[in-house]
Protein backbone atom coordinates (compact mmCIF):
# COMPACT_ATOMS: atom_id res chain seq x y z
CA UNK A 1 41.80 -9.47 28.42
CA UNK A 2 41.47 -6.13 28.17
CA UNK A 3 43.32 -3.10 25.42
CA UNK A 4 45.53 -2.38 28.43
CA UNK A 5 47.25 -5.12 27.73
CA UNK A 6 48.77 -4.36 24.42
CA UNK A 7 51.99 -2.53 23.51
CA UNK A 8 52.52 -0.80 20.19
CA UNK A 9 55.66 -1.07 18.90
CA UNK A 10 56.73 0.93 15.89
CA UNK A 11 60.83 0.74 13.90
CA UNK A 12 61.01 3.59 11.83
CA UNK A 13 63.58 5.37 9.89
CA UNK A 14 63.71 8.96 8.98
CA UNK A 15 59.96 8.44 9.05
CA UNK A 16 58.56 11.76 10.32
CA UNK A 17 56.69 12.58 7.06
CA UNK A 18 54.90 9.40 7.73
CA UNK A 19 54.43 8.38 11.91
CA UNK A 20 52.35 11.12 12.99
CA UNK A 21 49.43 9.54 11.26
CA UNK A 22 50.17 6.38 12.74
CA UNK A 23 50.61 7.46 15.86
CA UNK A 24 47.28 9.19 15.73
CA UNK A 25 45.61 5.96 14.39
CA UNK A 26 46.52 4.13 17.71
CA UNK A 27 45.35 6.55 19.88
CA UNK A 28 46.50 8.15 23.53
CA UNK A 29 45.55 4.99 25.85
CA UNK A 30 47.65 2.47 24.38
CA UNK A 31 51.48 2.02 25.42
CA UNK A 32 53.27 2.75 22.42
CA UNK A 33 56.93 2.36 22.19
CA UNK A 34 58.96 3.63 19.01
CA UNK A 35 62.70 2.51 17.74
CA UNK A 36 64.04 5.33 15.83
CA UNK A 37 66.70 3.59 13.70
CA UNK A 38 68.39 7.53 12.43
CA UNK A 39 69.48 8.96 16.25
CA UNK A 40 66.57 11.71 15.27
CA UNK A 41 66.73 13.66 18.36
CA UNK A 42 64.06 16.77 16.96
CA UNK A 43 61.62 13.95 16.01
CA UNK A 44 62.16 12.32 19.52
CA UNK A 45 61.49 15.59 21.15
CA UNK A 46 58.39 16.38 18.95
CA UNK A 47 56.96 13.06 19.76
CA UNK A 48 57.40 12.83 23.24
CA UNK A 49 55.85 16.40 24.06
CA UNK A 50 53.05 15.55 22.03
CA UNK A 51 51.61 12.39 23.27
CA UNK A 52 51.79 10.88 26.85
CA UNK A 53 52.00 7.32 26.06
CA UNK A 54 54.76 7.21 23.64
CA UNK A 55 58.29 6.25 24.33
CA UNK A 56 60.82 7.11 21.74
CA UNK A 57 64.27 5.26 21.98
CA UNK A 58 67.14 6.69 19.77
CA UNK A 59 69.02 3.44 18.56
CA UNK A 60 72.27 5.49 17.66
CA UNK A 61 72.87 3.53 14.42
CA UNK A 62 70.53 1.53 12.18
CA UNK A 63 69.55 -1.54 13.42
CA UNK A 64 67.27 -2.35 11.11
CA UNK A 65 63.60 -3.69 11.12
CA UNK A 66 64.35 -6.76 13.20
CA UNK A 67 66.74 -5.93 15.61
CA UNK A 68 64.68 -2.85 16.21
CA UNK A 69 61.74 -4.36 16.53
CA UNK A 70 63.38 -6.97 19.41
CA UNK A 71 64.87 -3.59 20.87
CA UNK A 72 61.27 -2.55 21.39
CA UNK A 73 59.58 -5.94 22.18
CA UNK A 74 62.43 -6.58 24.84
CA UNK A 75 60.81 -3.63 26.76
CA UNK A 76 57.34 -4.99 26.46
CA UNK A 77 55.66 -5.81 29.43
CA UNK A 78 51.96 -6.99 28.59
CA UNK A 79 50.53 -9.76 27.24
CA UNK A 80 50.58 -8.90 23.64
CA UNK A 81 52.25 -6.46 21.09
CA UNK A 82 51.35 -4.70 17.87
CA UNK A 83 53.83 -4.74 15.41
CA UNK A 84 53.15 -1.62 12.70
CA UNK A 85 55.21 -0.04 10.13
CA UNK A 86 55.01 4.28 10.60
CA UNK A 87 53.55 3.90 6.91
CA UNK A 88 50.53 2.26 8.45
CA UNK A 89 47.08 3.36 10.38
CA UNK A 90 44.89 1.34 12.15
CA UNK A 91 40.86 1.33 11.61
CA UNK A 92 37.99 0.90 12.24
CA UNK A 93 38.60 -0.23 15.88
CA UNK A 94 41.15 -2.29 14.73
CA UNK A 95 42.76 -2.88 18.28
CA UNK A 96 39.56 -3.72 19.82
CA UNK A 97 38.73 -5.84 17.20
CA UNK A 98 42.13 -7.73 17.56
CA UNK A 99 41.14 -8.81 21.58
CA UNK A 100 37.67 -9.85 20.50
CA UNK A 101 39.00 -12.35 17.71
CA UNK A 102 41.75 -14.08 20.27
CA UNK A 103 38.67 -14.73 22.38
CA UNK A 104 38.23 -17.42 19.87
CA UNK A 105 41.76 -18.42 18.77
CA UNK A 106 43.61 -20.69 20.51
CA UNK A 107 47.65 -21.05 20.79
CA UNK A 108 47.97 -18.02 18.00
CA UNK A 109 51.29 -16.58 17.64
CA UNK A 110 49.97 -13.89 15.36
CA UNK A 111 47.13 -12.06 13.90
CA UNK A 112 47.48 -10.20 11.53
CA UNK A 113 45.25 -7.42 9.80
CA UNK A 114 44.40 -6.76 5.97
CA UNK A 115 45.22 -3.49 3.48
CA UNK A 116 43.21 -2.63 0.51
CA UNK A 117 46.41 -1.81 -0.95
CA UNK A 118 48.49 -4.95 -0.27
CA UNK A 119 47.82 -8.09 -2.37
CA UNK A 120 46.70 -11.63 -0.77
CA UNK A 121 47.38 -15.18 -2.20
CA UNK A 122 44.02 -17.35 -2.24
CA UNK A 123 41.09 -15.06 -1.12
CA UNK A 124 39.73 -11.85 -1.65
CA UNK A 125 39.92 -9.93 0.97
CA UNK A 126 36.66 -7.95 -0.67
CA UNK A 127 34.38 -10.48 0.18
CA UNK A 128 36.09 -13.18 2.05
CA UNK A 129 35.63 -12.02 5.82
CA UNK A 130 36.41 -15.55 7.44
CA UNK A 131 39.69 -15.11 9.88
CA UNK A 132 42.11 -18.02 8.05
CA UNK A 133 45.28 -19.75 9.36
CA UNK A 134 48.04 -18.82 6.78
CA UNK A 135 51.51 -20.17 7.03
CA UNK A 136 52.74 -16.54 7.24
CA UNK A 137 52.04 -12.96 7.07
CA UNK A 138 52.85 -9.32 6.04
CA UNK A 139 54.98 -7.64 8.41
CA UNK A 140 53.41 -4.01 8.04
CA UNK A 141 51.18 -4.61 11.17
CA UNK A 142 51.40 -8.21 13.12
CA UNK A 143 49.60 -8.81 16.56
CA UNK A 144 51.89 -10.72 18.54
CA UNK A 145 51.35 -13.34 21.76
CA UNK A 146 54.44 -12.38 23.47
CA UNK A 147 53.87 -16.21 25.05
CA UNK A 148 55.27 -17.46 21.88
CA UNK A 149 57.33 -14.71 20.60
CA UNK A 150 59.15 -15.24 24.06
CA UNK A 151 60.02 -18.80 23.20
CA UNK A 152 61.60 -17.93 19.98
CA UNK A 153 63.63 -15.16 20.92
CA UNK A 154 62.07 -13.15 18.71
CA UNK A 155 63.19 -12.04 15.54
CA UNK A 156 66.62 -13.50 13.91
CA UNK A 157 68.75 -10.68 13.42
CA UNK A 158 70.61 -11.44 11.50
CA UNK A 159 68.11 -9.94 8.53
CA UNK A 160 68.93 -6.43 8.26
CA UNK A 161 65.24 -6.31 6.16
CA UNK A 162 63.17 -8.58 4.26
CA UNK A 163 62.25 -11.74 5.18
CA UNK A 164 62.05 -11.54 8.92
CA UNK A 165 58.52 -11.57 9.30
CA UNK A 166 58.85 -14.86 7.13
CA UNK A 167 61.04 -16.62 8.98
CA UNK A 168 59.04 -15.68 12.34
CA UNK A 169 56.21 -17.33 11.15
CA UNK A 170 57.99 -20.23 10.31
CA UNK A 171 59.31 -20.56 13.49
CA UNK A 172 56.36 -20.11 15.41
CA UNK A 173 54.81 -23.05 13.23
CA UNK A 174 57.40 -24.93 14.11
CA UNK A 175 56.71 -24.81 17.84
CA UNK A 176 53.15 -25.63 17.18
CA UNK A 177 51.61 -22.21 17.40
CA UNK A 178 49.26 -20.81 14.60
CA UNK A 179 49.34 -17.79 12.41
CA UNK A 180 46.30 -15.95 10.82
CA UNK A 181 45.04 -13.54 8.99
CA UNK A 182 41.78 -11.33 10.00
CA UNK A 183 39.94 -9.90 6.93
CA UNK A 184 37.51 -7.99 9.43
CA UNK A 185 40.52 -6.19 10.70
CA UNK A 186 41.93 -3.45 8.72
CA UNK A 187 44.97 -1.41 8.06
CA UNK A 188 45.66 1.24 6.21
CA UNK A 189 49.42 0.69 4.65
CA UNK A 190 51.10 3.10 1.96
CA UNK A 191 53.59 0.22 1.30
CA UNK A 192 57.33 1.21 0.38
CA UNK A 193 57.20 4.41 2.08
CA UNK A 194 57.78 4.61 5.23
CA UNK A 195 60.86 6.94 5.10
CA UNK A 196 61.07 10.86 3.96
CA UNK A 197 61.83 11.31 0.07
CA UNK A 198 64.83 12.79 0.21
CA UNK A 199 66.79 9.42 1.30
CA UNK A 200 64.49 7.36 -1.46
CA UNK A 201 67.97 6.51 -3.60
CA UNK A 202 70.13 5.12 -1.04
CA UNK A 203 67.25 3.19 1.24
CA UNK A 204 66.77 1.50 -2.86
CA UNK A 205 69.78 0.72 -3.35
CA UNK A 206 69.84 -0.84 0.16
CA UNK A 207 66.22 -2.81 0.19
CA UNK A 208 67.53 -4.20 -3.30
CA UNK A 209 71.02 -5.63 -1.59
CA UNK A 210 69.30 -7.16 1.37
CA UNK A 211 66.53 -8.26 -0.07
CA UNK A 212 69.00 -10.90 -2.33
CA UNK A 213 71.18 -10.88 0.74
CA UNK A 214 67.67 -12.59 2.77
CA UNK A 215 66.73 -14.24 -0.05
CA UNK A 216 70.01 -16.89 0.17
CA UNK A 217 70.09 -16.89 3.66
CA UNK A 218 66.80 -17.29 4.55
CA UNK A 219 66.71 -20.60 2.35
CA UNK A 220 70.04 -21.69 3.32
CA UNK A 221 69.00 -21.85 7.18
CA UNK A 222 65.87 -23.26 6.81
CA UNK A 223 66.44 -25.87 3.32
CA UNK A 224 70.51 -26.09 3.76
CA UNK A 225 73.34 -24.39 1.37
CA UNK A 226 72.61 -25.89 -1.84
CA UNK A 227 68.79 -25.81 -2.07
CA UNK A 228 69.38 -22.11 -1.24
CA UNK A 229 72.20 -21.90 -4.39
CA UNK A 230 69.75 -23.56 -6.97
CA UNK A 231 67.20 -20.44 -5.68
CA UNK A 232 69.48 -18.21 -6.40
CA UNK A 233 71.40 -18.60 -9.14
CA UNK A 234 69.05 -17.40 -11.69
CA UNK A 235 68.74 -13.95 -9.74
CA UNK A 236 72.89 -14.29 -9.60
CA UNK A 237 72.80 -14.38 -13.59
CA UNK A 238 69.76 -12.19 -14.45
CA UNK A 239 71.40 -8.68 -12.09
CA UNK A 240 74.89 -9.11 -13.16
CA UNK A 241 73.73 -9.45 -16.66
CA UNK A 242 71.08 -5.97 -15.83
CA UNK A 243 73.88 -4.26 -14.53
CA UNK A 244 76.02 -4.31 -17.71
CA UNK A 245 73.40 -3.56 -19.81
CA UNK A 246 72.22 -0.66 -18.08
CA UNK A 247 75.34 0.52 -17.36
CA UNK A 248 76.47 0.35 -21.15
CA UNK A 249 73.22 2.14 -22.23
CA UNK A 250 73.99 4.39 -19.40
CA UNK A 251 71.16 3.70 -17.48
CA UNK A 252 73.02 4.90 -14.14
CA UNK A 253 70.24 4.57 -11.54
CA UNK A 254 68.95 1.11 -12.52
CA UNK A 255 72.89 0.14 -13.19
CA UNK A 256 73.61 0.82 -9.22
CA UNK A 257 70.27 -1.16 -8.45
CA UNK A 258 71.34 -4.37 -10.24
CA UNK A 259 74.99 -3.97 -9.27
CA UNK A 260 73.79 -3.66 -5.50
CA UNK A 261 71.32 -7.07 -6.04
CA UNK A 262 74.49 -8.67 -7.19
CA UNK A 263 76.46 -7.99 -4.39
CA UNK A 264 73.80 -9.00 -1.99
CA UNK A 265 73.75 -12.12 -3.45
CA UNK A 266 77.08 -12.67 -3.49
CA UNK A 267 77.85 -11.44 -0.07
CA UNK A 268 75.19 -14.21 1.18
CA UNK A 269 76.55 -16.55 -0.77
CA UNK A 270 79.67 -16.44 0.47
CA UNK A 271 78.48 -16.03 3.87
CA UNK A 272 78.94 -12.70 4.78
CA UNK A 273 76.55 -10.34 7.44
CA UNK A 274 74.19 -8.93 6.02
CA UNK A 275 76.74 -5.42 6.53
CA UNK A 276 75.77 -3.18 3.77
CA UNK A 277 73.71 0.03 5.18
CA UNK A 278 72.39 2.91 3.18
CA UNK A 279 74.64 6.03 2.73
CA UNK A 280 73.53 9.83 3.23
């Protein structure tokens, strides 16, 4: 097992601001493959005359960060993939790092790296450098065994955003393969900003619809309709409640936010896609 067989794949949005930097992190002798969700044809152009082993495929409409991310890993062709959000950079050798811990894994599904800036449940990644087996992961950077990924069909798309990563680890536990995290590999992740500023409002209005939208649905396919109703019914009451309050104190901004959590809910609820894409 060598680095030459890994392909990078990276789903951005209006992320030029941001994918430079990650692109730099990987460096020039990895495949990397990028799903530009906005039909960006200057930052294609810009990309593609600047480094040799990038790919950048123009979506034409949003597909979002799972479907884009199964766009990308449909065209992988090696053994494994890297996952990484345009907010991220690798260090430290991170890559090589990644092929010497499988060495020692068996039937992984996927490895994934720490952040200094992203929070962990049950150790410190500060002074806890033992690889663990978690039941799942962070999506900002996942290395994938496109053995197992294969048998799964990848990501469900029917997420939009939020919770995909989630319910690929499940999953992949549930076809016996393992999941992990690797404190000795590390990422740098800016979290929440992998998009320009100018489209902040709309891309939070959306992440706040879908992620209620995920929320039901996630729970409903995996724990059935009414576990996933008792979930979420105290998010129902608590943004329809936020919503009038903020709207009466004129609180406009945070009034859109909570209005936009409610309908995500609801839409779930009543079954719905997950349809609702940000507006420029």
């Amino acid at each position: 097992m060598t680095t030459q067989d890994l392909t990078v794949i990276i789903t951005s949005f209006h992320s030029s601001d941001k994918i430079f930097s990650c692109i730099n992190s990987i460096g020039l002798n990895t495949k990397i493959i990028i799903i530009e969700n906005s039909n960006d044809q200057i930052l294609k152009k810009k990309i593609q005359s600047k480094y040799q082993n990038v790919e950048c495929i123009l979506s034409k409409e949003n597909l979002g960060y799972g479907a884009g991310n199964n766009l990308g890993l449909s065209m992988v062709k090696t053994s494994y993939a890297l996952i990484i959000n345009p907010d991220a950079s690798l260090k430290n050798d991170a890559i090589k790092n990644f092929f010497i811990t499988i060495n020692n894994l068996e039937d992984f599904g996927i490895i994934a790296p720490v952040s200094q800036n992203e929070k962990y449940d049950n150790f410190d990644i500060k002074y806890d450098k033992k690889i663990k087996e978690v039941d799942n992961v962070k999506g900002f950077a996942m290395f994938l065994n496109m053995k197992y990924l294969k048998k799964i069909d990848f990501f469900d798309e029917n997420f939009f955003l939020f919770f995909e990563e989630i319910d690929l680890c499940k999953r992949l536990k549930d076809i016996n393969s393992k999941i992990f995290i690797d404190p000795t590999i590390e990422v740098t992740h800016i979290g929440g900003s992998s998009h320009n500023s100018e489209v902040e409002m709309p891309l939070e209005l959306s992440r706040n619809w879908h992620w209620m939208w995920s929320t039901f649905y996630f729970h409903k396919k995996h724990y059935g309709y009414l576990s996933a109703l008792i979930k979420i019914f105290p998010k129902l009451c608590s943004s329809f409640f936020k919503f009038i309050i903020f709207f009466i104190i004129l609180k406009r901004n945070k009034s859109k936010i909570y209005k936009h959590r409610f309908l995500g809910i609801i839409n779930s609820i009543l079954l719905r896609k997950s349809w609702y894409r940000p507006k420029f």
